[in-house]
Protein backbone atom coordinates (compact mmCIF):
# COMPACT_ATOMS: atom_id res chain seq x y z
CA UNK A 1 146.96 -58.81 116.91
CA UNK A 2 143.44 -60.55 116.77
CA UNK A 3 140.53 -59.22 118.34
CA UNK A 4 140.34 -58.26 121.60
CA UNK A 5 137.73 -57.65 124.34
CA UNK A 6 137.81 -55.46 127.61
CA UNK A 7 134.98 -53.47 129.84
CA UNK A 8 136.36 -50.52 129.03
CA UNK A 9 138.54 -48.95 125.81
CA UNK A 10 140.42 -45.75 125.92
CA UNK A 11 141.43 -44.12 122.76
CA UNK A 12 145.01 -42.04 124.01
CA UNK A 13 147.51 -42.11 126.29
CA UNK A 14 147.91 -38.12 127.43
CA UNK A 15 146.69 -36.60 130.79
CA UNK A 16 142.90 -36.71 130.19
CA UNK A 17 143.41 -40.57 128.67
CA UNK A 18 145.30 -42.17 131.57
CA UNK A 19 143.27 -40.05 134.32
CA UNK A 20 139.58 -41.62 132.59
CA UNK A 21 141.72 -44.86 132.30
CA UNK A 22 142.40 -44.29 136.51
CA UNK A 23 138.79 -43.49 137.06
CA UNK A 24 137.49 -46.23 135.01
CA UNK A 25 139.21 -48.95 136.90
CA UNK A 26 138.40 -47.47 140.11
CA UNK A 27 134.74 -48.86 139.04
CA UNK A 28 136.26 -52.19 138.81
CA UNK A 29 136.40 -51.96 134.97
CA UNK A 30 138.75 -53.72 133.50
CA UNK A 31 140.48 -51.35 130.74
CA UNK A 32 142.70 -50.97 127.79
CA UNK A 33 144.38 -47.58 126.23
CA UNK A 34 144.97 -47.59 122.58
CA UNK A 35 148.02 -45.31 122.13
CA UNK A 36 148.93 -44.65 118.76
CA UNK A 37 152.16 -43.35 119.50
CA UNK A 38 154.92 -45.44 119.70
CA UNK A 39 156.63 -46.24 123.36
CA UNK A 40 159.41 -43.61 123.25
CA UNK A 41 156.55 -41.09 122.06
CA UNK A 42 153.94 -41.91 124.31
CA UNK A 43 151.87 -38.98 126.49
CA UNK A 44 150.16 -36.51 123.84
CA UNK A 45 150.67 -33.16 124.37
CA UNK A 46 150.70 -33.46 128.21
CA UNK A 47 154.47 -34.62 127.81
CA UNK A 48 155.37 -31.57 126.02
CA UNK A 49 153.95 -29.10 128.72
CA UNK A 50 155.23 -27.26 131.19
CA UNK A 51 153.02 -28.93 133.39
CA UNK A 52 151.00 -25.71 135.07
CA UNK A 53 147.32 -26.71 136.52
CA UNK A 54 145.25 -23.88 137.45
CA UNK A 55 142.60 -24.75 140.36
CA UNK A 56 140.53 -22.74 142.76
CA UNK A 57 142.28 -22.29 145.78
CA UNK A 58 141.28 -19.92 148.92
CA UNK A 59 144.36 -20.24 150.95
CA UNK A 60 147.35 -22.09 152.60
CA UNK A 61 144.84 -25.33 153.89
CA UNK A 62 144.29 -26.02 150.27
CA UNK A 63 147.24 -26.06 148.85
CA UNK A 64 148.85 -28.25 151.60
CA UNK A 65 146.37 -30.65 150.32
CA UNK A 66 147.91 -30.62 147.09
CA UNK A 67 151.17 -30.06 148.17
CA UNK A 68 151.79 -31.40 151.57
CA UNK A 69 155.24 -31.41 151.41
CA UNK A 70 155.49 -27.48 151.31
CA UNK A 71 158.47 -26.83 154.18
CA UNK A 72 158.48 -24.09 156.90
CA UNK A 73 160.99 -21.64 154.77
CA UNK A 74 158.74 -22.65 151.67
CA UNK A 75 156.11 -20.84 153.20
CA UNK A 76 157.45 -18.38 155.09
CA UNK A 77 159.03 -17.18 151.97
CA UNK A 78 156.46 -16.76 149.77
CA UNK A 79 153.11 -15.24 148.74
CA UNK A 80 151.05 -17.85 147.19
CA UNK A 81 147.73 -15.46 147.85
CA UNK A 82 144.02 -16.85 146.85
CA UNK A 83 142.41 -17.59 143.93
CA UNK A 84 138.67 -18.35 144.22
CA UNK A 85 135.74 -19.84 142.50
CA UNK A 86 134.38 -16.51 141.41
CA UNK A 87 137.73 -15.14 140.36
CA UNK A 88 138.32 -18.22 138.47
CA UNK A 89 134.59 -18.06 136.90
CA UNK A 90 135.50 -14.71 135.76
CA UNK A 91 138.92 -15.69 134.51
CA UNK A 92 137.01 -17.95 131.77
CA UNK A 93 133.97 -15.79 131.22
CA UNK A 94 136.38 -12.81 130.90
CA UNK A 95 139.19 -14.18 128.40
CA UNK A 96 136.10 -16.67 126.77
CA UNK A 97 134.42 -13.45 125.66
CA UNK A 98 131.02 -14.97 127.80
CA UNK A 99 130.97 -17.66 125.22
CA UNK A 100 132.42 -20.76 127.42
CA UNK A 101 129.66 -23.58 128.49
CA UNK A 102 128.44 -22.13 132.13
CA UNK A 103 128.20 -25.76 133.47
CA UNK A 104 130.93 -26.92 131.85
CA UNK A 105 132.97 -23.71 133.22
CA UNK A 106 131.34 -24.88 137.02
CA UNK A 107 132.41 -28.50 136.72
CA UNK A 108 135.88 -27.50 135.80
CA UNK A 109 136.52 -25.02 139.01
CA UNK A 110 134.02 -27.08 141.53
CA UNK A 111 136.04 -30.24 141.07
CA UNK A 112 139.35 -28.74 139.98
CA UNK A 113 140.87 -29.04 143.77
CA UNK A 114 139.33 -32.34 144.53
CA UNK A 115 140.83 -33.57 141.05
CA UNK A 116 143.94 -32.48 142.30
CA UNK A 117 143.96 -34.38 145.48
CA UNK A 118 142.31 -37.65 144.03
CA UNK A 119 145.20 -37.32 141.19
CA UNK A 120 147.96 -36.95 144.44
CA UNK A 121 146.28 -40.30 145.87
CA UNK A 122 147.48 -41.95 142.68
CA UNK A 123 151.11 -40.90 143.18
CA UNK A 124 150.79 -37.55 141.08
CA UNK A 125 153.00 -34.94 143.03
CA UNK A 126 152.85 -31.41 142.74
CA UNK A 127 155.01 -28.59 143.66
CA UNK A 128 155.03 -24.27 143.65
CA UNK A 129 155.69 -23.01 139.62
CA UNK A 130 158.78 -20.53 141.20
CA UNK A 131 160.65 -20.32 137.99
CA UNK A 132 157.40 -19.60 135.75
CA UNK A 133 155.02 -17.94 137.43
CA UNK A 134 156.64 -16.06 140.79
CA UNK A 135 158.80 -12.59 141.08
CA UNK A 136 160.48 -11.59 144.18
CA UNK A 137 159.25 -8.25 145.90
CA UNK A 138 160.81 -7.53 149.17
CA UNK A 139 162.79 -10.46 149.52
CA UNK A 140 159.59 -12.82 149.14
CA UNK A 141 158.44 -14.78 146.30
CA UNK A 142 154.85 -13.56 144.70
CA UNK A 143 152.51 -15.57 142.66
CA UNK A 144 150.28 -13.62 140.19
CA UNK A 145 147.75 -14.28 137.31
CA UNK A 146 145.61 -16.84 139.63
CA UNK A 147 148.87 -19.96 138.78
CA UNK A 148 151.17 -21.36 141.28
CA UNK A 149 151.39 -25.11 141.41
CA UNK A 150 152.96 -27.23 138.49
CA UNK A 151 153.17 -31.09 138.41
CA UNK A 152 156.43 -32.10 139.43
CA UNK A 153 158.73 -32.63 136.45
CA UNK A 154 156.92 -31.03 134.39
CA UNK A 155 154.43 -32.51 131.79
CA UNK A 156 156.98 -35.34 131.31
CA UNK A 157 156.81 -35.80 135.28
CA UNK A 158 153.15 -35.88 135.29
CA UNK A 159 152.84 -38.74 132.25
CA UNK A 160 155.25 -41.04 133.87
CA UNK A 161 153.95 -40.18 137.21
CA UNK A 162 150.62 -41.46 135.32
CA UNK A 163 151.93 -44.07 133.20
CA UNK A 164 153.56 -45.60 137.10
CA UNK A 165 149.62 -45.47 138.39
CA UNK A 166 148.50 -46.99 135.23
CA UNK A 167 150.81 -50.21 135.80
CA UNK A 168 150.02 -50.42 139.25
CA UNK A 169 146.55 -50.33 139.09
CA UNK A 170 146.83 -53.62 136.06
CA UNK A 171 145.87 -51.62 133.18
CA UNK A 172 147.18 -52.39 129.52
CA UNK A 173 148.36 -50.04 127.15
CA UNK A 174 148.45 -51.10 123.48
CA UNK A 175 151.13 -48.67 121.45
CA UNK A 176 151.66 -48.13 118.08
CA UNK A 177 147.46 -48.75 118.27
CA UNK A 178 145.24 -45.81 116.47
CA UNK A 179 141.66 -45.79 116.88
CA UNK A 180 140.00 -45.65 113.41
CA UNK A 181 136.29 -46.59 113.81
CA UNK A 182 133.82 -46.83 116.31
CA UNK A 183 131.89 -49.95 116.52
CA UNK A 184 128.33 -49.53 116.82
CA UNK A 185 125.39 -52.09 116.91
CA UNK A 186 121.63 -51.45 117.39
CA UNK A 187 122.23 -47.65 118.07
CA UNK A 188 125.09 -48.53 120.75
CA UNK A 189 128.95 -47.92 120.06
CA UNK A 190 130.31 -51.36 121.28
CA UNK A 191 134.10 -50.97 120.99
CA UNK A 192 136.96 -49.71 118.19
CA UNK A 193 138.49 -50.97 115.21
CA UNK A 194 141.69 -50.58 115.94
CA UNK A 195 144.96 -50.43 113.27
CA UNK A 196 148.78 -51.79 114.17
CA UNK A 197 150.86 -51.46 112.07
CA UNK A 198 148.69 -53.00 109.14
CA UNK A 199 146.68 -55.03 111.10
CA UNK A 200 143.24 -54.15 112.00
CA UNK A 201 141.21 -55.82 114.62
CA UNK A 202 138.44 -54.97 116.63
CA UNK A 203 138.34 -53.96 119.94
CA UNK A 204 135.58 -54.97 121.41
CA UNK A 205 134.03 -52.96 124.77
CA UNK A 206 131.13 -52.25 126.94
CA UNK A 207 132.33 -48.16 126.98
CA UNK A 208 134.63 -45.98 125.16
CA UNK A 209 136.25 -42.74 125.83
CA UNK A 210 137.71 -40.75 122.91
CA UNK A 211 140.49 -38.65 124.67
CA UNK A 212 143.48 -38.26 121.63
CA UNK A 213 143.72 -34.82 121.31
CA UNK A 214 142.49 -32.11 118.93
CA UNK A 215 143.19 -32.03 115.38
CA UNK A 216 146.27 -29.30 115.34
CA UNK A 217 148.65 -31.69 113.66
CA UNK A 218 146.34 -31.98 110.80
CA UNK A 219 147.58 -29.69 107.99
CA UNK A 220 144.97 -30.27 106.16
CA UNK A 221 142.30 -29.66 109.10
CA UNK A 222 144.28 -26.45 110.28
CA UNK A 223 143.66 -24.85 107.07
CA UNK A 224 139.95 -25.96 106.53
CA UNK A 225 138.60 -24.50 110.05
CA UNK A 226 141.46 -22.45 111.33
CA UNK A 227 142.26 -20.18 108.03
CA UNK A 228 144.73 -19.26 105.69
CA UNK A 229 148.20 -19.31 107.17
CA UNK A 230 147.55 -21.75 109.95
CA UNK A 231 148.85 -24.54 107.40
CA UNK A 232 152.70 -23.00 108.24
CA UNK A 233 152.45 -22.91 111.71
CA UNK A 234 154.84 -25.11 113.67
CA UNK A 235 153.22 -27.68 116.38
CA UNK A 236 154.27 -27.64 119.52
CA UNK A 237 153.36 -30.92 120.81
CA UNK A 238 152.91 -34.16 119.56
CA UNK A 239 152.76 -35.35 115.51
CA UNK A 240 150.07 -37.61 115.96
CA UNK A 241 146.69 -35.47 117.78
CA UNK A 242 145.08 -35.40 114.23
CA UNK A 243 141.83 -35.50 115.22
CA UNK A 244 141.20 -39.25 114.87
CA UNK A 245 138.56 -39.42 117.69
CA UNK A 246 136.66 -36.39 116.63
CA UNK A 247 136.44 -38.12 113.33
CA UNK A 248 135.36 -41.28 114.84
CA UNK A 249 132.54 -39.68 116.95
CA UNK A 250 131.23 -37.23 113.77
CA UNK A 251 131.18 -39.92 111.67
CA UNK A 252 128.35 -42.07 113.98
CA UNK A 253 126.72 -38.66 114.43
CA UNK A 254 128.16 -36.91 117.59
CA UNK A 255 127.53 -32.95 117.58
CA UNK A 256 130.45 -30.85 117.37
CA UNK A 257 131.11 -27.25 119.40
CA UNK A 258 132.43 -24.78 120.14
CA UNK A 259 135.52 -22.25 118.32
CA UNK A 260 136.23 -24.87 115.23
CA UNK A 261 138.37 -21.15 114.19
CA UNK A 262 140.06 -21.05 117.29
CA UNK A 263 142.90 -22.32 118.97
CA UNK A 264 145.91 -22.08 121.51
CA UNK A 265 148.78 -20.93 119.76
CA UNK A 266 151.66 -19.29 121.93
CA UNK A 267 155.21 -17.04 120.74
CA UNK A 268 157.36 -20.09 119.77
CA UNK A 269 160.72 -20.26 118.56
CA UNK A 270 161.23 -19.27 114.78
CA UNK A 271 163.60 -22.20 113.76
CA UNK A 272 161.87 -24.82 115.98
CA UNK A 273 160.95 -28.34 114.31
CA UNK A 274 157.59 -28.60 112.60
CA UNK A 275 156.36 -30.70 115.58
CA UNK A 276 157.33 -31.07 119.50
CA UNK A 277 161.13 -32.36 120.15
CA UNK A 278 160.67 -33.85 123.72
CA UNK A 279 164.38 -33.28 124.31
CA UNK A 280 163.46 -29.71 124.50
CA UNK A 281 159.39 -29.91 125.88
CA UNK A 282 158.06 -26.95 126.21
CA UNK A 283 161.37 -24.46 125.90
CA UNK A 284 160.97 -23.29 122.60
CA UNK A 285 158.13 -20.73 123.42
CA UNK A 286 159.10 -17.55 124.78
CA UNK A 287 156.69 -15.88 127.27
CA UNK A 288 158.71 -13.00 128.51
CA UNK A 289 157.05 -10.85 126.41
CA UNK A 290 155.53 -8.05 129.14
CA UNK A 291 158.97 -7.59 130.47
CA UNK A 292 160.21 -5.53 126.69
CA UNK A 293 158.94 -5.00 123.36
CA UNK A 294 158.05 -7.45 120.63
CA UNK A 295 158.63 -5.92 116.79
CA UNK A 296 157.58 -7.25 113.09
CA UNK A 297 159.57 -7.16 109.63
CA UNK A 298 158.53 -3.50 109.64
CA UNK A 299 160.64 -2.66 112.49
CA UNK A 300 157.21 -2.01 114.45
CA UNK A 301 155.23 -2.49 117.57
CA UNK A 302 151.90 -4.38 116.43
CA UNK A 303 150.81 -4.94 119.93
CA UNK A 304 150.00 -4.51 123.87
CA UNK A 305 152.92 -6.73 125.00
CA UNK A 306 151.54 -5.47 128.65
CA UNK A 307 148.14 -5.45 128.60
CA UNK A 308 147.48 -8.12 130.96
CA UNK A 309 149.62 -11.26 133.11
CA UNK A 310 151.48 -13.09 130.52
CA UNK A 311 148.80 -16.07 131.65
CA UNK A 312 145.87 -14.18 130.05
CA UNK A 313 147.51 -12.61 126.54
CA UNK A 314 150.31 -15.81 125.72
CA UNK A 315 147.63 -18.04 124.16
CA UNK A 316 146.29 -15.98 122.05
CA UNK A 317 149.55 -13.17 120.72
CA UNK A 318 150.82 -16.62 118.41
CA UNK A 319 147.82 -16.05 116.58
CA UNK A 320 148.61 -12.20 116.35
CA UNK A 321 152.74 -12.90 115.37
CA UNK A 322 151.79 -15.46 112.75
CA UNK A 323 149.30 -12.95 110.99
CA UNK A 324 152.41 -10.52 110.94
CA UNK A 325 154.51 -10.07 107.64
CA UNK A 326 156.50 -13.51 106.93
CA UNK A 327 154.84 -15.09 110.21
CA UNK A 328 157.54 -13.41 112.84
CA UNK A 329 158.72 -11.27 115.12
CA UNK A 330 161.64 -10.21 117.67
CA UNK A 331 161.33 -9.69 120.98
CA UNK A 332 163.76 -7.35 122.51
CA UNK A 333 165.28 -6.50 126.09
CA UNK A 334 167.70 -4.90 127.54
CA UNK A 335 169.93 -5.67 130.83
CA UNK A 336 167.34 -4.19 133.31
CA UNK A 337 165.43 -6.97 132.67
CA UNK A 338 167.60 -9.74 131.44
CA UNK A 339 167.85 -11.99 134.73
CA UNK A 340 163.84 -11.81 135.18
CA UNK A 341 163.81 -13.84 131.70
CA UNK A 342 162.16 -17.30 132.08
CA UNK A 343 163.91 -20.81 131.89
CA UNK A 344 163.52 -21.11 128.28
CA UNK A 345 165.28 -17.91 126.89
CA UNK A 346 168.79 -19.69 128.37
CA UNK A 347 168.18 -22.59 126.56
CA UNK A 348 170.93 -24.01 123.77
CA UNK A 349 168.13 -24.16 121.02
CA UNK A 350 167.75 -20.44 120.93
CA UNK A 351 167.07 -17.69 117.94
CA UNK A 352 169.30 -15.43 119.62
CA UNK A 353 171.13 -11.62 118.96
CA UNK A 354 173.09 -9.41 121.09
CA UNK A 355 174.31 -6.09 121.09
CA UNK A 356 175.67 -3.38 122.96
CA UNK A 357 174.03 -0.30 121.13
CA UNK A 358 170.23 -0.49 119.28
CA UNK A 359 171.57 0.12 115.81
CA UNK A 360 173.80 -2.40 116.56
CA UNK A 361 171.04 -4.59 117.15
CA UNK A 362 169.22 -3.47 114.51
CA UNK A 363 171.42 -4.58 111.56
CA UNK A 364 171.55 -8.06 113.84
CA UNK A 365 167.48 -8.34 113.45
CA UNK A 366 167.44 -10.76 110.22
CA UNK A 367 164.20 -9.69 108.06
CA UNK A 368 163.69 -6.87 110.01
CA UNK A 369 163.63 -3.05 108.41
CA UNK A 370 166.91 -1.47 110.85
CA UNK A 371 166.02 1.86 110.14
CA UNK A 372 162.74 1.55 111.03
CA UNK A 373 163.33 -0.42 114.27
CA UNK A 374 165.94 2.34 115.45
CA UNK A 375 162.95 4.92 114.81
CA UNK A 376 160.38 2.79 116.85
CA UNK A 377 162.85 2.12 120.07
CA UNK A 378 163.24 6.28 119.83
CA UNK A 379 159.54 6.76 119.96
CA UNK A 380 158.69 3.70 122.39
CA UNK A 381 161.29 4.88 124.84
CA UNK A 382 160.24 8.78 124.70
CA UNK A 383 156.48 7.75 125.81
CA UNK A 384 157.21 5.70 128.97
CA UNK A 385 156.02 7.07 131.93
CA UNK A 386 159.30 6.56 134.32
CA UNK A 387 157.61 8.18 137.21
CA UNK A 388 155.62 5.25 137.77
CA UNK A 389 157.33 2.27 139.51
CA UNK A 390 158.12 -0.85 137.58
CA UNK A 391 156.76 -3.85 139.62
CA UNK A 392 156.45 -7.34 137.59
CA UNK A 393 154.69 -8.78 139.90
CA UNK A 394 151.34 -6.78 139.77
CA UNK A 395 149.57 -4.65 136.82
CA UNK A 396 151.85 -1.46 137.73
CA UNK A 397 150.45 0.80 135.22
CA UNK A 398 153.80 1.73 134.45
CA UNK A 399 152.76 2.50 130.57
CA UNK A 400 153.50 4.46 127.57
CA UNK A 401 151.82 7.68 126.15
CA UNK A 402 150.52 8.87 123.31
CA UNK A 403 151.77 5.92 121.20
CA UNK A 404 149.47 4.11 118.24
CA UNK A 405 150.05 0.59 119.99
CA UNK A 406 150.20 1.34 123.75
CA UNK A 407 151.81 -0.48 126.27
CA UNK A 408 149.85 -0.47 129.17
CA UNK A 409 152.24 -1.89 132.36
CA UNK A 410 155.46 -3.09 132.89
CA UNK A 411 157.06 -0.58 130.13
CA UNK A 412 160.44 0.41 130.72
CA UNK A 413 162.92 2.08 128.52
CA UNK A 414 165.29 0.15 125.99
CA UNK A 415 168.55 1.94 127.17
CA UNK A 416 170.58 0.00 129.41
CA UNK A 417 172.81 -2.45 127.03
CA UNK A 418 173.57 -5.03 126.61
CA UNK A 419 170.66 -5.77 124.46
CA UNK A 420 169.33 -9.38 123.50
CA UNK A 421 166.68 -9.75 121.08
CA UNK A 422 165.02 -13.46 120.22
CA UNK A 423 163.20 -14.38 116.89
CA UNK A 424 159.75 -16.11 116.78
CA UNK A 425 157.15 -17.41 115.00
CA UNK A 426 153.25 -18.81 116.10
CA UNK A 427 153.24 -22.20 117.36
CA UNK A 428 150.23 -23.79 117.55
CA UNK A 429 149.63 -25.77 120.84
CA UNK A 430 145.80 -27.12 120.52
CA UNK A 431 142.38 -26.70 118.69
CA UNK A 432 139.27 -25.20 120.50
CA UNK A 433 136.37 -27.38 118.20
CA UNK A 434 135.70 -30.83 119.34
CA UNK A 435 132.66 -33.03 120.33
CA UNK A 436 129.62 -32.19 122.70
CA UNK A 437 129.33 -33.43 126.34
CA UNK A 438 127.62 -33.59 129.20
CA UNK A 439 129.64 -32.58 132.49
CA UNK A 440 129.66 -36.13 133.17
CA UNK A 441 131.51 -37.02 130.01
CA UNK A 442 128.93 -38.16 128.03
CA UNK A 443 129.31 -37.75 124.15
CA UNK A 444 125.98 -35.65 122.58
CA UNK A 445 124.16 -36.79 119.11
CA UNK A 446 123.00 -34.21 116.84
CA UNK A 447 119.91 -34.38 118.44
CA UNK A 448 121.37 -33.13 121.71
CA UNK A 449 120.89 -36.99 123.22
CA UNK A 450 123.52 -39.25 124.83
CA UNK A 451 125.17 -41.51 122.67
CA UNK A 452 125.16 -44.86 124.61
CA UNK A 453 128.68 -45.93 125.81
CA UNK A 454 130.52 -43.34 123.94
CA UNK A 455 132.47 -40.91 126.54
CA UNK A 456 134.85 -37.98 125.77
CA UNK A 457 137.40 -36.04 127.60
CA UNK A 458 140.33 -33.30 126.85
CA UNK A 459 141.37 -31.50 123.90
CA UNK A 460 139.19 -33.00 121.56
CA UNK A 461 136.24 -31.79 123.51
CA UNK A 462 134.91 -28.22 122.43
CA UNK A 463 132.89 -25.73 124.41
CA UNK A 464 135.24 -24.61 127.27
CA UNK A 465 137.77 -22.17 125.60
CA UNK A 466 136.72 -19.70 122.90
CA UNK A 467 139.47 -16.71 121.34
CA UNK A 468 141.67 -17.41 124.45
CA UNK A 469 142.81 -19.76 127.41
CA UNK A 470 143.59 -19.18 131.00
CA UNK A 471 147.07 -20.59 131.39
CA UNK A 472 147.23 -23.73 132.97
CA UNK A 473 143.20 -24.38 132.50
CA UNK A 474 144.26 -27.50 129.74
CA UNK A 475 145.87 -30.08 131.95
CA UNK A 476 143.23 -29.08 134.37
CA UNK A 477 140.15 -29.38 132.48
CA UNK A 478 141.39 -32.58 131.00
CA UNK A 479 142.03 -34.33 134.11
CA UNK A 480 138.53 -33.54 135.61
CA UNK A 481 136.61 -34.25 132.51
CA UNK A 482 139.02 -37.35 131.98
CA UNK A 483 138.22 -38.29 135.62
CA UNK A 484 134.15 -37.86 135.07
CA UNK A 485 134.37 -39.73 131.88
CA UNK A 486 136.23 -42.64 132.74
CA UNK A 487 134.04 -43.05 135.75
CA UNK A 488 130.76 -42.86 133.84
CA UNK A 489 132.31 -45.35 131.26
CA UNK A 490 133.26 -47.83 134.47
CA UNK A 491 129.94 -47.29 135.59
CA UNK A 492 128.24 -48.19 132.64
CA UNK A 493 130.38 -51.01 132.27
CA UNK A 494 130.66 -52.67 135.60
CA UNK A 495 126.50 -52.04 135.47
């Protein structure tokens, strides 16, 4: 391919990507994504996802915004409660530890609805997350943790539903394309070299927005600024977020942020691939966690499996199971709880024992000291407190006592067989370090100024999520950061 020229270059092809790319020509910018994916791989991470968007919501109006093909029985059926802008706020100050940008935190939740409805004008459609994120009490479904909507399909729903908008709307998407260099003359980044194949070209533009990813596929970058041990970790997503387009912007002097040590890393299967099989998605984690007891090679409890909604602990407990002894754990259950298990424990692709008594099961737990384990389930099930009421839907306080690792709700006793236990490991979703921005998308210089015509968006921006994540805060924040980016970058472009 020879050079080319456009108004406005996007470097990847995932949620934040295609919604800047949406934005961008809404200016009346003409624009091209560089994907560096091949076809069949296309989509980032956002493909691999469950496809869970947390927004600030304060009742039935707003969600029939977003969803306004709810039906009567749809409604009448279900508890989909409130979640505001303060309880969000909190949400991210809260699991953040107070370190997350304040305005970034504001842009996210003041335009997270309005994102949602501009991304339904484009075709996006959205529908209530029953099978993740809902229990029935009293006959009617319940929403907790502050989720309830997921994009129809799932991640790979929302990509294509994206990828459909993309075509319509006459924008070009090169594949098999990786950014490798910014282009920048007279103190002003004028386009990309890009590389196909081996054939590099430039790309020449008026605006670029960097939005391929953070660098969690990068061995090598894993191990430098997440640790020791982090080189071992299986990815969940996609092989190719290496961190390209943080690269790019550091190396023309952008200012990097935020938890470089940090990232999202969930319970994921034990003997899944060392990247993302998009046969499977998102079903090789295993987020049922609260409802028994998770173990390590020691045949012990090494943490609060209950101590908050799944939503606020699961992004940050594959850290603590990949800092246990040989990087696992099981997670155990018995029947009581069984048909509460989410979609992905029923899955073909599964590390899976059964048994009908817990030594039994314990001789079944490969790497796992039995004796021990049989010891543990004795102790764990002698310090519940059965005179409180179990209740998955809420923080029951249903907990043990007098235990070294507590659990603090939702603890019931291992003693109804049969018993199914599943192995894991930590799977590492995406890193927390990135580039600088304003809320507007604008990428910062070391001297905290805005680079001219360089914009940013998504997972390779840093500053919003620090030690933990709000679930479903990722495809949100990148599609109202991809939104304000692209639009700045049409802007600037269309003058």
């Amino acid at each position: 391919m020879s050079g080319r020229e456009t108004d406005v270059v996007v470097v990847g092809a995932g949620n934040a990507a295609l919604t800047a790319a949406l934005a961008a020509r809404e200016q009346g910018a003409k624009v091209l994504v560089l994907e560096r994916a091949p076809f069949d791989e296309r989509g980032g991470n956002s493909r691999y996802t469950a496809g869970a968007i947390r927004f600030a919501y304060e009742g039935l109006d707003d969600l029939l915004k977003v969803m306004p093909d709810l039906n009567e029985e749809e409604i009448k059926n279900t508890d989909f409660g409130t979640y505001g802008r303060d309880e969000y706020f909190d949400d991210m100050a809260r699991m953040t530890q107070y370190r997350a940008d304040p305005d970034m935190v504001e842009m996210l939740i003041d335009h997270s609805l309005d994102t949602l409805i501009w991304m339904g004008s484009k075709g996006i459609k959205f529908q209530p997350s029953y099978g993740r994120q809902a229990f029935k009490v009293d006959g009617r479904f319940k929403f907790w943790g502050g989720l309830c909507l997921e994009t129809w399909g799932g991640g790979p729903g929302l990509v294509d539903a994206l990828l459909s908008a993309i075509e319509a709307n006459g924008i070009e998407i090169a594949y098999a394309t990786r950014g490798v260099e910014l282009i920048v003359e007279t103190g002003e980044v004028k386009g990309v070299v890009a590389r196909e194949g081996n054939d590099i070209f430039d790309v020449r533009a008026k605006a670029v927005v960097l939005a391929s990813g953070g660098f969690e596929a990068n061995t090598e970058w894993r191990t430098r600024y997440l640790g020791p041990g982090w080189d071992l970790a299986p990815v969940r997503g996609t092989r190719y977020n290496t961190g390209d387009g943080i690269k790019m912007a550091l190396d023309i002097g952008a200012m990097s942020t935020g938890h470089w040590s940090g990232c999202h890393a969930v319970g994921w299967d034990r003997n899944a691939p060392p990247f993302g099989d998009l046969d499977v998605g998102d079903n090789f984690q295993k987020h049922s966690y609260p409802l028994g007891i998770m173990v390590n090679a020691t045949g012990k409890r090494f943490v609060d499996e209950g101590a908050d909604f799944r939503n606020y602990t699961y992004a940050k407990y594959g850290h603590v199971v990949l800092h246990q002894p040989g990087q696992f754990a099981w997670q155990i259950f018995d029947s009581k709880v069984i048909d509460m298990l989410r979609d992905e424990y029923r899955i073909r692709q599964v590390t899976k024992v059964t048994a009908n008594t817990i030594e039994e099961l314990a001789a079944k737990l490969d790497d796992v000291d039995a004796d021990a384990f049989v010891r543990e389930v004795e102790a764990y099930n002698a310090a519940v407190r059965t005179d409180i009421p179990f209740n998955p839907a809420v923080l029951d306080g249903r907990c043990t006592v007098g235990l070294d690792v507590p659990k603090s709700h939702w603890a019931n006793r291992l003693d109804e067989p049969p018993y199914e236990a599943y192995a894991i490991t930590g799977g590492i979703t995406f890193t927390f370090g990135g580039l600088k921005i304003t809320t507007e998308g604008h990428v910062i210089d070391g001297d905290g100024m805005p680079i001219s015509g360089l914009y940013a968006a998504g997972e390779l921006v840093g500053g919003l999520f620090y030690f933990n994540y709000p679930g479903g805060t990722g495809l949100m924040s990148g599609a109202v950061f991809g939104r304000a980016a692209g639009a700045s970058a049409g802007r600037a472009a269309t003058g």
